[in-house]
N, C-alpha and C. Protein backbone atom coordinates (compact mmCIF):
# COMPACT_ATOMS: atom_id res chain seq x y z
N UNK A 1 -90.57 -25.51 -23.40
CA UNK A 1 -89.49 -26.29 -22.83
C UNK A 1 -89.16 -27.43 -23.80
N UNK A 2 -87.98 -27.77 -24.27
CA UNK A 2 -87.60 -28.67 -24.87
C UNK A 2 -87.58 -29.94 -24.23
N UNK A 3 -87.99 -30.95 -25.01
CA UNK A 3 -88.08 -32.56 -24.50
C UNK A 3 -86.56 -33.09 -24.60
N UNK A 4 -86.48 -33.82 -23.32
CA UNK A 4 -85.41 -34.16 -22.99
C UNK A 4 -85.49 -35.77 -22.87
N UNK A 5 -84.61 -36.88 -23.29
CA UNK A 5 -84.65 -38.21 -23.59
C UNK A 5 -83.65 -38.63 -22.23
N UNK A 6 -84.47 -39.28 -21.49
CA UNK A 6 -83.66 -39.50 -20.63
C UNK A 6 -83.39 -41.48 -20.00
N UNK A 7 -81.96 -41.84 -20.56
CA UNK A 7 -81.61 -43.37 -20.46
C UNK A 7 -81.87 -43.98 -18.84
N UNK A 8 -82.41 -44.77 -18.58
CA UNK A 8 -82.79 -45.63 -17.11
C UNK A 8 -80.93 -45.80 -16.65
N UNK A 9 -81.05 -45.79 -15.21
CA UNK A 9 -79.51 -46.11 -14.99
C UNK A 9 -79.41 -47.68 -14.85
N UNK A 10 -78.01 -47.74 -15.21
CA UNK A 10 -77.47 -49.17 -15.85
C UNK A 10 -77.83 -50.06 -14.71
N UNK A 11 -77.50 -49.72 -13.50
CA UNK A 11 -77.76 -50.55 -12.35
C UNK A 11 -79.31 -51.18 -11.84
N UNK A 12 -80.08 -50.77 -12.88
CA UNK A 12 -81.56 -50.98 -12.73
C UNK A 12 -81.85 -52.57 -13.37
N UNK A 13 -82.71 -53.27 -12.57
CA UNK A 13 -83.31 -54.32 -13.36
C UNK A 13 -84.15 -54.13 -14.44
N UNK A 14 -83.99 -54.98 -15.99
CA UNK A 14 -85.02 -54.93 -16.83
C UNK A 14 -86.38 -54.34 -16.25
N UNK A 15 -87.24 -54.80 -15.30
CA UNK A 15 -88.26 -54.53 -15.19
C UNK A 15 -88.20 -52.82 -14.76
N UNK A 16 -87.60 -52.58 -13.50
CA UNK A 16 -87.55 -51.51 -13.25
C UNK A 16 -86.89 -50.33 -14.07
N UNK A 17 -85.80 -50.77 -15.00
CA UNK A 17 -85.77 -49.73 -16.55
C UNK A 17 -86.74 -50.12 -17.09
N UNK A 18 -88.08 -50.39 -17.36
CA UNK A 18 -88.79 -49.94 -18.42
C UNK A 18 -90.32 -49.35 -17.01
N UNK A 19 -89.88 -49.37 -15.97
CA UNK A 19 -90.67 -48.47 -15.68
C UNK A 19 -90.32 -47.22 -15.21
N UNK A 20 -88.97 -47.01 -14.99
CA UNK A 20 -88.08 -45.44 -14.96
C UNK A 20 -88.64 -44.77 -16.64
N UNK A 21 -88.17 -45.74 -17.81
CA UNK A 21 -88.43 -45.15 -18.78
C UNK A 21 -90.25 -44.70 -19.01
N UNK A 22 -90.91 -45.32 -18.64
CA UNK A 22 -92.14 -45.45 -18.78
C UNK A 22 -93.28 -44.05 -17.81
N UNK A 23 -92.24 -43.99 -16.79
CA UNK A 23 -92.25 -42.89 -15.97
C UNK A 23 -91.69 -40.72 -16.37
N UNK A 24 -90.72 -41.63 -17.16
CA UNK A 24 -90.13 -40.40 -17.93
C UNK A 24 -90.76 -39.88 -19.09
N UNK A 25 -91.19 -41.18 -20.01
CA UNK A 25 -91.75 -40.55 -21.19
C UNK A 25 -93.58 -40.41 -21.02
N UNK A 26 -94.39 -40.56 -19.72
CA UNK A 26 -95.48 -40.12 -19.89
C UNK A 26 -95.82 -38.97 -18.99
N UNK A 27 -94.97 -38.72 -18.03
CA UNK A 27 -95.08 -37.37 -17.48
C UNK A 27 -93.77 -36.41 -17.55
N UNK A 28 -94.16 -35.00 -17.08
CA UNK A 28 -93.11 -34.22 -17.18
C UNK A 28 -92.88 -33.59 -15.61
N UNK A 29 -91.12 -34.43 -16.15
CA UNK A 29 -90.75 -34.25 -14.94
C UNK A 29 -89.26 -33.11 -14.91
N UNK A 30 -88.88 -32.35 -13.45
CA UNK A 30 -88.30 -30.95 -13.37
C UNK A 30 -86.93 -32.06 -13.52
N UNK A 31 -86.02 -31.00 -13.96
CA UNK A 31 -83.92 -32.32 -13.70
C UNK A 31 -83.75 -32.61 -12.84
N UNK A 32 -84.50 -31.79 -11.43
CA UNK A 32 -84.26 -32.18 -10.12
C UNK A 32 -84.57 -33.60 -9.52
N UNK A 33 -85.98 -33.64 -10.66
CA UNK A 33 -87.32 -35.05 -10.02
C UNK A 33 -86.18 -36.10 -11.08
N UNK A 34 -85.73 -35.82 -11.53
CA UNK A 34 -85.38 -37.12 -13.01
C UNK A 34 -83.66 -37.45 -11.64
N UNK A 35 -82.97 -36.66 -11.45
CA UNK A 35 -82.18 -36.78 -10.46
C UNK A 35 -82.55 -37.67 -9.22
N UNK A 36 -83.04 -37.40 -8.82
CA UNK A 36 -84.22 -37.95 -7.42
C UNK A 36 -84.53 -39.50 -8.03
N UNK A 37 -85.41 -39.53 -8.87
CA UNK A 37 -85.90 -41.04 -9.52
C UNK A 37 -84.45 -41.60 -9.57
N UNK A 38 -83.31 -41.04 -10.54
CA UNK A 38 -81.78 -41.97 -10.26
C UNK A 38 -81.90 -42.27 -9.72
N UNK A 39 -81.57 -41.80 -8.70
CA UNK A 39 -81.41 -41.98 -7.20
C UNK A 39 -81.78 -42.67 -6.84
N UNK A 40 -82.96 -43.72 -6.48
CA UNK A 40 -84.04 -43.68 -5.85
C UNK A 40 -84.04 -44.99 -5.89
């Protein structure tokens, strides 16, 4: 499966984009779960 880079959404606080990102780049997650976390 190819690695996919995925940007925190804009509406997120500093803190909480670097733990969306931090979340993304140490586990692997399905488009569905990375959808869901948006969300979330």
């Amino acid at each position: 499966m190819a690695t996919q880079t995925y940007k925190p959404p804009k509406h997120l606080s500093k803190d909480a984009a670097a733990f969306f990102s931090g979340g993304v780049a140490e586990y692997e997650f399905e488009p569905h779960h990375i959808i869901l976390l948006t969300k979330a």
